[in-house]
PDB file of N, CA and C in Angstrom:
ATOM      1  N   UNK A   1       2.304  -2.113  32.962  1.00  0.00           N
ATOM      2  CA  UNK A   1       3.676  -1.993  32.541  1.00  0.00           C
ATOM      3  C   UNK A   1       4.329  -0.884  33.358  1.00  0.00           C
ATOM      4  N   UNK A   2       5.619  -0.881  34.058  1.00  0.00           N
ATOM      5  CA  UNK A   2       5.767   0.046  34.149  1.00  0.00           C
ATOM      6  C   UNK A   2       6.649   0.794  33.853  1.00  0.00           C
ATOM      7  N   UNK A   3       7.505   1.770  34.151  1.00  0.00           N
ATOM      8  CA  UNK A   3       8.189   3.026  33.525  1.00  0.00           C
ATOM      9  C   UNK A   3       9.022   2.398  32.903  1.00  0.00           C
ATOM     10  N   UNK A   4       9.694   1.280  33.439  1.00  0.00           N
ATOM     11  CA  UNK A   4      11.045   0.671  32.747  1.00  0.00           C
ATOM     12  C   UNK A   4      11.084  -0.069  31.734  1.00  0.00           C
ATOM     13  N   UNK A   5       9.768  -0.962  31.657  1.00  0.00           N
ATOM     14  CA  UNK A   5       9.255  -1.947  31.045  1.00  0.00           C
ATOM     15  C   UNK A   5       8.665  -0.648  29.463  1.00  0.00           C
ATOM     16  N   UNK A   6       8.250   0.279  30.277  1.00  0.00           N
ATOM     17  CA  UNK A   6       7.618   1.175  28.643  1.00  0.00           C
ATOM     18  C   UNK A   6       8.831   1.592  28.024  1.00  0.00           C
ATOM     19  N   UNK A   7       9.793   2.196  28.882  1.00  0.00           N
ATOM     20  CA  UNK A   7      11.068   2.776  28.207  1.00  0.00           C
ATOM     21  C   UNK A   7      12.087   2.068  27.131  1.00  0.00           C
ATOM     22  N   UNK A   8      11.983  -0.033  27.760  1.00  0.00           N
ATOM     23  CA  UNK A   8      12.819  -0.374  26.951  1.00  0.00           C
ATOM     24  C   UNK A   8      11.892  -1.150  25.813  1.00  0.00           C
ATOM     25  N   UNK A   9      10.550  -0.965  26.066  1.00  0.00           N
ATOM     26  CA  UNK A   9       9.816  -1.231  24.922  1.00  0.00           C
ATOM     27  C   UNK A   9       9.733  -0.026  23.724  1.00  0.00           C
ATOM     28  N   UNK A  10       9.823   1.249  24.216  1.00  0.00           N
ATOM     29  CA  UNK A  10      10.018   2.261  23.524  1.00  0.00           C
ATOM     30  C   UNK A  10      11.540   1.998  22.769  1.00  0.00           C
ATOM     31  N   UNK A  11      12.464   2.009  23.323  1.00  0.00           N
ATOM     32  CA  UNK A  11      13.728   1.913  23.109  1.00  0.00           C
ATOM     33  C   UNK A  11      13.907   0.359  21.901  1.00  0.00           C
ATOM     34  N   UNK A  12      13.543  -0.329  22.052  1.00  0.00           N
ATOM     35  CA  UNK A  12      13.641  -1.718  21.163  1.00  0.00           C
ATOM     36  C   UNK A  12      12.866  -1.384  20.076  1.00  0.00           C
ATOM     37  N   UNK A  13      11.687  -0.824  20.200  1.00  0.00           N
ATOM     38  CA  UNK A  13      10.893  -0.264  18.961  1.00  0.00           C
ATOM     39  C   UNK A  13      11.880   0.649  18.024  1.00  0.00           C
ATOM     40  N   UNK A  14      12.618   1.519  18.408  1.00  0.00           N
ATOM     41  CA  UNK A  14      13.640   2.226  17.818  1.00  0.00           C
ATOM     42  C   UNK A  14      14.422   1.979  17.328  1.00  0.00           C
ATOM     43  N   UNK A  15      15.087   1.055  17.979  1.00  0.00           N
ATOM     44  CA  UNK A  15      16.061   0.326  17.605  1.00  0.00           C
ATOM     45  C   UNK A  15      15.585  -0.430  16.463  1.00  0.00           C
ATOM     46  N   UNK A  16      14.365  -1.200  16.491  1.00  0.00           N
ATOM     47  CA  UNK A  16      14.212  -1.934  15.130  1.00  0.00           C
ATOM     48  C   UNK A  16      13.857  -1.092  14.264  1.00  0.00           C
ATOM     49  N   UNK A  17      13.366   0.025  14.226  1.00  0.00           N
ATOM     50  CA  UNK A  17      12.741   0.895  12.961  1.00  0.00           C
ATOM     51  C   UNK A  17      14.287   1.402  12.910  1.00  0.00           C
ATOM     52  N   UNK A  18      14.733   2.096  13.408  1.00  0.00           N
ATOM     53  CA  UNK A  18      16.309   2.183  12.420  1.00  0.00           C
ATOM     54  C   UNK A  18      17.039   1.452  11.924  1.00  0.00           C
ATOM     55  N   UNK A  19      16.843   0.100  12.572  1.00  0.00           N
ATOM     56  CA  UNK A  19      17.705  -0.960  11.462  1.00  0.00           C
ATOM     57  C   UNK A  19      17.121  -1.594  10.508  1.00  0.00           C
ATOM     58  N   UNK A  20      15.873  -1.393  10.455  1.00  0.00           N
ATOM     59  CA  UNK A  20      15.004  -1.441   9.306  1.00  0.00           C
ATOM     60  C   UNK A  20      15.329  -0.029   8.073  1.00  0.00           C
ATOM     61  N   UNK A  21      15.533   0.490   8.990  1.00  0.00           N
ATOM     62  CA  UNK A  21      16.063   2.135   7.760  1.00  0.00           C
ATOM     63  C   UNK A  21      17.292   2.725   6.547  1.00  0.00           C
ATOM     64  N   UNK A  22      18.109   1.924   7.895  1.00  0.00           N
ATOM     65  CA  UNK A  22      19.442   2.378   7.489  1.00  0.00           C
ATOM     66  C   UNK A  22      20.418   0.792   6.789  1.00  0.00           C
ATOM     67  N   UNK A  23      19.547  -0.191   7.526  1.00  0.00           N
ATOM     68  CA  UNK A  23      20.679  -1.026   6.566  1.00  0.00           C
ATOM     69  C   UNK A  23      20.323  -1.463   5.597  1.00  0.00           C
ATOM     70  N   UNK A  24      19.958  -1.169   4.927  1.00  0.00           N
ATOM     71  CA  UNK A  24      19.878  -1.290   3.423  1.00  0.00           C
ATOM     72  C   UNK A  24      20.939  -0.610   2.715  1.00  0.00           C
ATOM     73  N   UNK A  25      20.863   0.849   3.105  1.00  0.00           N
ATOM     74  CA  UNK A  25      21.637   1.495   3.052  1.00  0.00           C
ATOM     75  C   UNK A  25      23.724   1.574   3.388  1.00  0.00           C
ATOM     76  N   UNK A  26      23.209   0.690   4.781  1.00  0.00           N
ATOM     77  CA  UNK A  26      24.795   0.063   4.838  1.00  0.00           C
ATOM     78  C   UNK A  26      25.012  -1.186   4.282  1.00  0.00           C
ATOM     79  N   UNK A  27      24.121  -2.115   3.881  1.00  0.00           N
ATOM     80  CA  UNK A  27      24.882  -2.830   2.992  1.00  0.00           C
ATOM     81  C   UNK A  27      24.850  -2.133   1.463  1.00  0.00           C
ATOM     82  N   UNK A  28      24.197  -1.749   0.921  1.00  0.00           N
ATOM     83  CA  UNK A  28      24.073  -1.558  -0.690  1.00  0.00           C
ATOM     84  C   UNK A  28      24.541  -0.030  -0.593  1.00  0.00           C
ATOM     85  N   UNK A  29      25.983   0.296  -0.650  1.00  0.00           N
ATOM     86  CA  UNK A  29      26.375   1.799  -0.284  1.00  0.00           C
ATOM     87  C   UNK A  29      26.054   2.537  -2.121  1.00  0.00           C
ATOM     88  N   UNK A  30      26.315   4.024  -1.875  1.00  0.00           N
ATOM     89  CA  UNK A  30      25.556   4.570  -3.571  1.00  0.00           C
ATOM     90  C   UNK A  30      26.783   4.182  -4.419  1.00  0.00           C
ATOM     91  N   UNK A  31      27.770   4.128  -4.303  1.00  0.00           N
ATOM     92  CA  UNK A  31      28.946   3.586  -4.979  1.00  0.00           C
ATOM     93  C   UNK A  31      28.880   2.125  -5.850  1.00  0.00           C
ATOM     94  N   UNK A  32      28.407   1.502  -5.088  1.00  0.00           N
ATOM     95  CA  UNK A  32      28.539  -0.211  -5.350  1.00  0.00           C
ATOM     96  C   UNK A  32      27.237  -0.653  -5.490  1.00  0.00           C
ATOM     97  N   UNK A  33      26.827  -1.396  -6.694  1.00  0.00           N
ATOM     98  CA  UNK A  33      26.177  -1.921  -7.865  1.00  0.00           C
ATOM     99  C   UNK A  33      25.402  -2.947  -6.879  1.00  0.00           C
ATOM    100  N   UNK A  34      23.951  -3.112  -6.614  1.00  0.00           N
ATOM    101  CA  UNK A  34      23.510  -4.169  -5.900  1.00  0.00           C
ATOM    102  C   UNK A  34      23.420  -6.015  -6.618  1.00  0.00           C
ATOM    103  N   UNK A  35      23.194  -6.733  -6.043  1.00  0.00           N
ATOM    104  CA  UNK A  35      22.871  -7.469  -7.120  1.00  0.00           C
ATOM    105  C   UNK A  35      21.521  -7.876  -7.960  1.00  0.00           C
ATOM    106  N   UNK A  36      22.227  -8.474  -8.689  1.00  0.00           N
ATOM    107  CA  UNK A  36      20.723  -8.622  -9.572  1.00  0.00           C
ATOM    108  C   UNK A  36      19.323  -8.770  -9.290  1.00  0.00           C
ATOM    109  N   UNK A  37      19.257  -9.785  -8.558  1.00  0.00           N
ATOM    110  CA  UNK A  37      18.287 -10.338  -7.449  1.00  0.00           C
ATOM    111  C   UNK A  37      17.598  -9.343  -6.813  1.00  0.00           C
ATOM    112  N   UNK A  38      18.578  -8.459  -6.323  1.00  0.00           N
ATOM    113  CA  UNK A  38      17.670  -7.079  -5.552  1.00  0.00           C
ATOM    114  C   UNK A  38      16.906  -6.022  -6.163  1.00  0.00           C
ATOM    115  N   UNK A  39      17.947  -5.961  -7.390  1.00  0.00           N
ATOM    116  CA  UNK A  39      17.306  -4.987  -8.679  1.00  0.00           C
ATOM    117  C   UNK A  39      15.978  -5.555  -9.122  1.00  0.00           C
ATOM    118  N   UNK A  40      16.131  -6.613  -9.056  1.00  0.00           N
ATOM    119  CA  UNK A  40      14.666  -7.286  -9.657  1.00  0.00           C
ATOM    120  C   UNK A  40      13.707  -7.498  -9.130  1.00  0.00           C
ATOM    121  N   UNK A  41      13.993  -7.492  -7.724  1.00  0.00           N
ATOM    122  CA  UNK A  41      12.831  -7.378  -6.281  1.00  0.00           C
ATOM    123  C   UNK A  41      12.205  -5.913  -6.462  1.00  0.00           C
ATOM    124  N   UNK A  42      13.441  -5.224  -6.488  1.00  0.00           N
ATOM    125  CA  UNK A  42      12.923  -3.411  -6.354  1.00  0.00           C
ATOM    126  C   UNK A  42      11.929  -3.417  -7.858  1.00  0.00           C
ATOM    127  N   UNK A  43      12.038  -3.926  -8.860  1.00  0.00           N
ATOM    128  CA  UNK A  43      10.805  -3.782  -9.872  1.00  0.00           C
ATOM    129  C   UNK A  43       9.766  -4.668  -9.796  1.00  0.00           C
ATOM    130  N   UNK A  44       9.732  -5.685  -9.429  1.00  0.00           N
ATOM    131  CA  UNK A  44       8.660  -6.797  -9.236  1.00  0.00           C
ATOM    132  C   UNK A  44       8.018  -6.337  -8.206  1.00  0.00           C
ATOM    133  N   UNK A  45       8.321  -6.526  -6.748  1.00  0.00           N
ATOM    134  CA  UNK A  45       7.583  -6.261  -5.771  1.00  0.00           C
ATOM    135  C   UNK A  45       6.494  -4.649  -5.564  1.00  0.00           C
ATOM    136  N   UNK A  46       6.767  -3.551  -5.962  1.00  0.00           N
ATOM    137  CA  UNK A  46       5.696  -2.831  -5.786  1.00  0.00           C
ATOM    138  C   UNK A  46       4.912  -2.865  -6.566  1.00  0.00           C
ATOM    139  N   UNK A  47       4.867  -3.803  -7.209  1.00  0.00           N
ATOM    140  CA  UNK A  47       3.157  -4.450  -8.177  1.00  0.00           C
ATOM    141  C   UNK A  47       2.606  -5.036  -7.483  1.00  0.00           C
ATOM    142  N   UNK A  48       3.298  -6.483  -6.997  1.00  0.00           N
ATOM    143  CA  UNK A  48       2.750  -7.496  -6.260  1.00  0.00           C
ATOM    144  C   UNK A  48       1.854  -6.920  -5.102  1.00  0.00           C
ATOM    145  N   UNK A  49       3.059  -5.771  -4.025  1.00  0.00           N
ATOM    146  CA  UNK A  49       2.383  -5.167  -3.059  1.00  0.00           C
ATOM    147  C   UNK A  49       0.988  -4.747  -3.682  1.00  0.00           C
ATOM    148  N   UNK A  50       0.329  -4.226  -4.509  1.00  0.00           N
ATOM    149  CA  UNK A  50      -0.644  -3.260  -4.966  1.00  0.00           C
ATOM    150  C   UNK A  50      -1.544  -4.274  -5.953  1.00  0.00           C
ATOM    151  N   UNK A  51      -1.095  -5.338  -6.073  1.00  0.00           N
ATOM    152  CA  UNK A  51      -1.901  -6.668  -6.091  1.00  0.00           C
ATOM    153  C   UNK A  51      -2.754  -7.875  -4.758  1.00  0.00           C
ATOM    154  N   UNK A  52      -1.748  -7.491  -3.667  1.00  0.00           N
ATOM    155  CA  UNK A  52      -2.000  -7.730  -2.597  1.00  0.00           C
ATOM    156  C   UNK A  52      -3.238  -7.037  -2.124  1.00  0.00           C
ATOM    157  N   UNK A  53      -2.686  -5.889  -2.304  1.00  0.00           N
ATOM    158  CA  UNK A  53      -3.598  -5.097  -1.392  1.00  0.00           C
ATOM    159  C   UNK A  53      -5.199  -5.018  -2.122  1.00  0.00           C
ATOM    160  N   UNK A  54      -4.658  -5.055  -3.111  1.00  0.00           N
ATOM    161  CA  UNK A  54      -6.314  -5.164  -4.149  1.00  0.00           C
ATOM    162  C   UNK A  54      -7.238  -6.078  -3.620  1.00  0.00           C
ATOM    163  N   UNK A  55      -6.410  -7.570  -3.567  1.00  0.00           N
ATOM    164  CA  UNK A  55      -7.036  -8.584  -3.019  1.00  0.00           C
ATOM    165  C   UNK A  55      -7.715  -8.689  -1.931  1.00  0.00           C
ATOM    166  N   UNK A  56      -6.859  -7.934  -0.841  1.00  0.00           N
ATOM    167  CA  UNK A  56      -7.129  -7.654   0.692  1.00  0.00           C
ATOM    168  C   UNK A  56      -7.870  -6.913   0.622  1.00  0.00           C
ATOM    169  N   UNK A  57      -8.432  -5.786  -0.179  1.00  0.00           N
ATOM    170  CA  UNK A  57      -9.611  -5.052  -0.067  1.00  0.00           C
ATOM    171  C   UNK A  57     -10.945  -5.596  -0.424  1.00  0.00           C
ATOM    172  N   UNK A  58     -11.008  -6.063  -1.476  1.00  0.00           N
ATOM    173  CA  UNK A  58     -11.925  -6.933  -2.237  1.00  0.00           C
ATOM    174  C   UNK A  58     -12.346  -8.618  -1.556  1.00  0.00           C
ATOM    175  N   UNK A  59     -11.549  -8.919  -0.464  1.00  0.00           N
ATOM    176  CA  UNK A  59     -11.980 -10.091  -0.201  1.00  0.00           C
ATOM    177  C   UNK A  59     -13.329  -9.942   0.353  1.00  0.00           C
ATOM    178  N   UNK A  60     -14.006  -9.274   0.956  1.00  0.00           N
ATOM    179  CA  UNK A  60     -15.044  -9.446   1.670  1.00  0.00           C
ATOM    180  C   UNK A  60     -16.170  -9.187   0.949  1.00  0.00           C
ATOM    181  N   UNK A  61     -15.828  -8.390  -0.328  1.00  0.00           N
ATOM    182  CA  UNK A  61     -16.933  -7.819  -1.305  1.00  0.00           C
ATOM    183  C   UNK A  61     -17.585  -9.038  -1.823  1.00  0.00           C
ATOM    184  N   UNK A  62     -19.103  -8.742  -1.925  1.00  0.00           N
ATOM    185  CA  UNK A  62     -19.648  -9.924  -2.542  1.00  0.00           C
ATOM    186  C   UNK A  62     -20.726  -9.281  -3.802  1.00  0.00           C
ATOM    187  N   UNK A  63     -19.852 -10.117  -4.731  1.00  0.00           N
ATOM    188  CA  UNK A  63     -20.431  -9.760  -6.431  1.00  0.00           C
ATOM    189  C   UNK A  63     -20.965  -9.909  -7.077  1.00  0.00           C
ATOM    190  N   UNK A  64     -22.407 -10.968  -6.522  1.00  0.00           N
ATOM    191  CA  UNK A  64     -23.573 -11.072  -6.884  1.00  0.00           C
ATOM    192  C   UNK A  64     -24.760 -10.637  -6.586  1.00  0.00           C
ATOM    193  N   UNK A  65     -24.638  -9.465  -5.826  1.00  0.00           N
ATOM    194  CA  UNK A  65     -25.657  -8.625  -5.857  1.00  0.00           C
ATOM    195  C   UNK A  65     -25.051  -7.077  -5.568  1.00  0.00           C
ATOM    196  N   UNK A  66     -25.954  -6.086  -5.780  1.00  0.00           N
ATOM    197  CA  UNK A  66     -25.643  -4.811  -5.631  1.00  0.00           C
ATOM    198  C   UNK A  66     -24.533  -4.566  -4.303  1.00  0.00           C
ATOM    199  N   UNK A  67     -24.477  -5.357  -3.585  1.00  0.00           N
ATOM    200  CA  UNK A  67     -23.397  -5.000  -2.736  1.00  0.00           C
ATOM    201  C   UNK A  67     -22.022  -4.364  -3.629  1.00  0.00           C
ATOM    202  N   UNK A  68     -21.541  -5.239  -4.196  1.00  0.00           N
ATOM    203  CA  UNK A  68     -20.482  -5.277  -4.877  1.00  0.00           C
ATOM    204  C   UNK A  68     -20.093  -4.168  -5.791  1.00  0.00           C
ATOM    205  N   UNK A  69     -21.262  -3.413  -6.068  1.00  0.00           N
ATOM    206  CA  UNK A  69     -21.071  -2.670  -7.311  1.00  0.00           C
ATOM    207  C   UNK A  69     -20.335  -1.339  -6.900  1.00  0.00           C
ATOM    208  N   UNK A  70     -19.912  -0.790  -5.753  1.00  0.00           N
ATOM    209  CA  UNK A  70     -19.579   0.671  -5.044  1.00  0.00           C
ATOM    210  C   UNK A  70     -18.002   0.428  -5.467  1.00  0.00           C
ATOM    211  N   UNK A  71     -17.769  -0.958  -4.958  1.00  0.00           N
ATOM    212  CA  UNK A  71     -16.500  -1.698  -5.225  1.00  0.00           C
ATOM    213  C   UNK A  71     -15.913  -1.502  -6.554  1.00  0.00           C
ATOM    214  N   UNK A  72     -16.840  -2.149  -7.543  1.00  0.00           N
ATOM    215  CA  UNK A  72     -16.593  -2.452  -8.751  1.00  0.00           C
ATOM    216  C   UNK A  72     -16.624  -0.989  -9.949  1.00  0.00           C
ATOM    217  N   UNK A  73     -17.515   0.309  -9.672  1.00  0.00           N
ATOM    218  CA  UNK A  73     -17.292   1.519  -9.788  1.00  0.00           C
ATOM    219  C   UNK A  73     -16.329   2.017  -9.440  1.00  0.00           C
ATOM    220  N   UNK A  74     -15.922   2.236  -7.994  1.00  0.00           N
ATOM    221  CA  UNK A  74     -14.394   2.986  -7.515  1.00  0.00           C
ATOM    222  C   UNK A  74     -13.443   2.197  -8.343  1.00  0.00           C
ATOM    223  N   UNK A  75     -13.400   0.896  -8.460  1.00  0.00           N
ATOM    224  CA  UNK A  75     -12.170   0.182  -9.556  1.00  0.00           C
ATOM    225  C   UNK A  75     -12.352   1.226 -10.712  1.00  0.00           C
ATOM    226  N   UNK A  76     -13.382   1.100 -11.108  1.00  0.00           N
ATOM    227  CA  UNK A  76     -13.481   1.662 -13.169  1.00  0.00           C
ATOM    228  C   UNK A  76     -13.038   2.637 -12.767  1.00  0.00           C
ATOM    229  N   UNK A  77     -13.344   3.253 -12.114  1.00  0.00           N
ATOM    230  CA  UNK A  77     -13.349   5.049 -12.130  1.00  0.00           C
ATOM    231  C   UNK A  77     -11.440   5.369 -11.934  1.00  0.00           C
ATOM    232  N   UNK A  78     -10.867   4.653 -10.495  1.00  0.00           N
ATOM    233  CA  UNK A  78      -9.149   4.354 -10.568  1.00  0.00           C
ATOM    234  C   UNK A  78      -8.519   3.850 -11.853  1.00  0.00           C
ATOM    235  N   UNK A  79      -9.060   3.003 -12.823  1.00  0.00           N
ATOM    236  CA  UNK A  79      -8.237   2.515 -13.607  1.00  0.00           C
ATOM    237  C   UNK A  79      -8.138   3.527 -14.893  1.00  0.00           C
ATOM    238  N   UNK A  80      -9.471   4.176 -14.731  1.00  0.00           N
ATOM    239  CA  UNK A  80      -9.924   5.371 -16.165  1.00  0.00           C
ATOM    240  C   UNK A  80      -9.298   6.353 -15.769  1.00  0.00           C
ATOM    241  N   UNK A  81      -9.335   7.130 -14.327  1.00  0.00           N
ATOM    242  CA  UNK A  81      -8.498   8.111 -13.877  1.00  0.00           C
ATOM    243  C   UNK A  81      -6.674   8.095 -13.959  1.00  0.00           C
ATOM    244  N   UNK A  82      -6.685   6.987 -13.358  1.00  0.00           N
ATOM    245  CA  UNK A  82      -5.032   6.082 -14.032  1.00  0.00           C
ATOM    246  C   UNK A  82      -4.373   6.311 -15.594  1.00  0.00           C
ATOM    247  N   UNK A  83      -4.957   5.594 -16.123  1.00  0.00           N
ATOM    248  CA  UNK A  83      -4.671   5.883 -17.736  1.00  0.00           C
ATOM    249  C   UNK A  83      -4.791   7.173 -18.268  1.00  0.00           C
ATOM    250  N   UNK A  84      -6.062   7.983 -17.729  1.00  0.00           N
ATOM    251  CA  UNK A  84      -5.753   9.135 -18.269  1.00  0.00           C
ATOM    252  C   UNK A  84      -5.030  10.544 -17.948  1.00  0.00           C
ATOM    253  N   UNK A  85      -4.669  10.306 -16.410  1.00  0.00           N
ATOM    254  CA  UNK A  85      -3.773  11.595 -16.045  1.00  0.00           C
ATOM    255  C   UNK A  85      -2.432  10.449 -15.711  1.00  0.00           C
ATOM    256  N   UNK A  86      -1.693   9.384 -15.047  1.00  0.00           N
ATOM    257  CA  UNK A  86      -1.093   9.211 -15.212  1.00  0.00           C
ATOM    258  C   UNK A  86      -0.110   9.279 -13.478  1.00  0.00           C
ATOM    259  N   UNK A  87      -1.745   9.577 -13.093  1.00  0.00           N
ATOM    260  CA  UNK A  87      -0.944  10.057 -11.648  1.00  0.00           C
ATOM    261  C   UNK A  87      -1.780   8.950 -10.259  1.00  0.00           C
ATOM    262  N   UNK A  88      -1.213   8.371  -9.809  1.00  0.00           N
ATOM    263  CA  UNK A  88      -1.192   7.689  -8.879  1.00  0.00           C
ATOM    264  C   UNK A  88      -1.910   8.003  -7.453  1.00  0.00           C
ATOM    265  N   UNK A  89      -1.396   8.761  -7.187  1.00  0.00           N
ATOM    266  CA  UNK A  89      -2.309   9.553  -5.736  1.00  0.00           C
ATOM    267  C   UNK A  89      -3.391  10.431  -6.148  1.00  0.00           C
ATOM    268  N   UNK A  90      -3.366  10.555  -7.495  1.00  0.00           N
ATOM    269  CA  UNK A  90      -5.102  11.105  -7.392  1.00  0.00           C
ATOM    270  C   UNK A  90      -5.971  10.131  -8.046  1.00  0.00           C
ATOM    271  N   UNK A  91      -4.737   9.300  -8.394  1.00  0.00           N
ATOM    272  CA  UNK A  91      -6.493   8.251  -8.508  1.00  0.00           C
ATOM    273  C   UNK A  91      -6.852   7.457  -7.834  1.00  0.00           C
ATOM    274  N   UNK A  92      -5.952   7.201  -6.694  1.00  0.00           N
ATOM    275  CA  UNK A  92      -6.663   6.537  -4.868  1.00  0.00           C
ATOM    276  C   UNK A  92      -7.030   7.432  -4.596  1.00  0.00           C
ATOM    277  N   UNK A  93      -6.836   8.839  -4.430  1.00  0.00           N
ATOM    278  CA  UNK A  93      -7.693   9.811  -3.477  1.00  0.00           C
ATOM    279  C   UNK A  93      -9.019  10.277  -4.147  1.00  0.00           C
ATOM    280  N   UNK A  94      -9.202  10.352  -5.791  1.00  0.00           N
ATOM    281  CA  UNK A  94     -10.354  10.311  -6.242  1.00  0.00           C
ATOM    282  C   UNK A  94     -11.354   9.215  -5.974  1.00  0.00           C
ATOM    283  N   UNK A  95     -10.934   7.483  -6.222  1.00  0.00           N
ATOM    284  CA  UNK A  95     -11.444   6.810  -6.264  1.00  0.00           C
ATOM    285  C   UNK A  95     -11.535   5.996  -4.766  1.00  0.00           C
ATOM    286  N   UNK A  96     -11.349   6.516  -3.750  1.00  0.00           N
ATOM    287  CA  UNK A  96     -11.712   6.278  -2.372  1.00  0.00           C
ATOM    288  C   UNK A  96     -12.626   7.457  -2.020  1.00  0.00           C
ATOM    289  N   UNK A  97     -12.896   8.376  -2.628  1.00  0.00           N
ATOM    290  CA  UNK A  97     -13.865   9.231  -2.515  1.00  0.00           C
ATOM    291  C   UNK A  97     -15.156   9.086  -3.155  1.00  0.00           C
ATOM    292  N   UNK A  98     -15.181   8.975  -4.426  1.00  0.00           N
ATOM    293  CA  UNK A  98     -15.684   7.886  -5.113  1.00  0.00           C
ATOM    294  C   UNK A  98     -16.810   6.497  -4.317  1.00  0.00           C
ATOM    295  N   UNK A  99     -15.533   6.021  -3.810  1.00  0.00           N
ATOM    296  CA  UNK A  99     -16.417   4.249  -3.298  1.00  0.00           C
ATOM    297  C   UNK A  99     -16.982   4.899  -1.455  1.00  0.00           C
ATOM    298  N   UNK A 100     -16.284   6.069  -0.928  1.00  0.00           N
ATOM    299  CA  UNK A 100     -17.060   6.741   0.166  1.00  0.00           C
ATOM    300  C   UNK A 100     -18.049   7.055  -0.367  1.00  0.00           C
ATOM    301  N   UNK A 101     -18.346   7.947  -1.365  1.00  0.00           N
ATOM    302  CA  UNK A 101     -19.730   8.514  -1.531  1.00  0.00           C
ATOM    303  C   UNK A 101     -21.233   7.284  -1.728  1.00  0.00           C
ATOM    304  N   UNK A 102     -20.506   6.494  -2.534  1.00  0.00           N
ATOM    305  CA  UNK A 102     -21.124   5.643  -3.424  1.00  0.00           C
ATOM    306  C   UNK A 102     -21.860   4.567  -1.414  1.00  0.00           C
ATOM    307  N   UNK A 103     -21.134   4.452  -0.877  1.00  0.00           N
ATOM    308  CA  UNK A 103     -21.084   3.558   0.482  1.00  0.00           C
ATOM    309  C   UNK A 103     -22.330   4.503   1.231  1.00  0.00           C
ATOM    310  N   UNK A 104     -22.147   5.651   1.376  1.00  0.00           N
ATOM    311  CA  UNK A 104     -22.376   6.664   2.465  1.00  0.00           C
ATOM    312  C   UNK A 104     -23.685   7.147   1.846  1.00  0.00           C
ATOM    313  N   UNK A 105     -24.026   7.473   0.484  1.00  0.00           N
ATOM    314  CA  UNK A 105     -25.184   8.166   0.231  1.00  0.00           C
ATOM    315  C   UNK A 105     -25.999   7.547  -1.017  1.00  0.00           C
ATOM    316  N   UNK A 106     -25.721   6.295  -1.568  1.00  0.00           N
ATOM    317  CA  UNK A 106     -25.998   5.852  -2.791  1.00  0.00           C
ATOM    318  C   UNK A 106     -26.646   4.106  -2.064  1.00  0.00           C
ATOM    319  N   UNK A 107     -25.780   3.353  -1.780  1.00  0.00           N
ATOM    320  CA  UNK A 107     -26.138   2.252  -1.514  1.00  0.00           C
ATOM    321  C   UNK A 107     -25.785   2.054  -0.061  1.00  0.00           C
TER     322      UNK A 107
END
């Protein structure tokens, strides 16, 4: 590639991450009421995302033998840590520490 070819690949990359940024923002200004549809995306979808991703982690795990179980511990341990403090980033950062240890020095 060269200099010109990186620059306006640099440059187009930019260009799309700011219009990925900001227009949301220019269409749905803080004044004016979005519509319904969007309101209901903004509550539905960051479940789904974090349903997704569950899935996408877990596809490769296999749950009939001890493989599975490092998996199936870091879950209990996120969902018990979840319910009982209430806090979100420490119970992925507990329970990815958790399914590291369990990977790295256990099974």
């Amino acid at each position: 590639m060269t200099t010109a070819q990186s620059m306006i690949t640099i440059a187009v990359v930019v260009l799309g991450t700011m219009l990925t940024r900001f227009l949301p923002f220019l269409i749905f200004p803080e004044g004016k009421t979005p519509p319904r549809y969007i309101t209901y995306l903004g509550t539905v979808l960051p479940y789904a995302v974090i349903g997704l991703l569950v899935v996408y982690c877990l596809k490769d795990a296999v749950f009939s033998s001890f493989h599975g179980l490092p998996e199936l511990l870091a879950i209990v341990c996120i969902v018990v840590l979840h319910k009982w403090k209430r806090n979100t980033l420490l119970s992925i950062g507990v329970g990815t520490v958790i399914y590291m240890v369990l990977v790295q020095f256990i099974f």
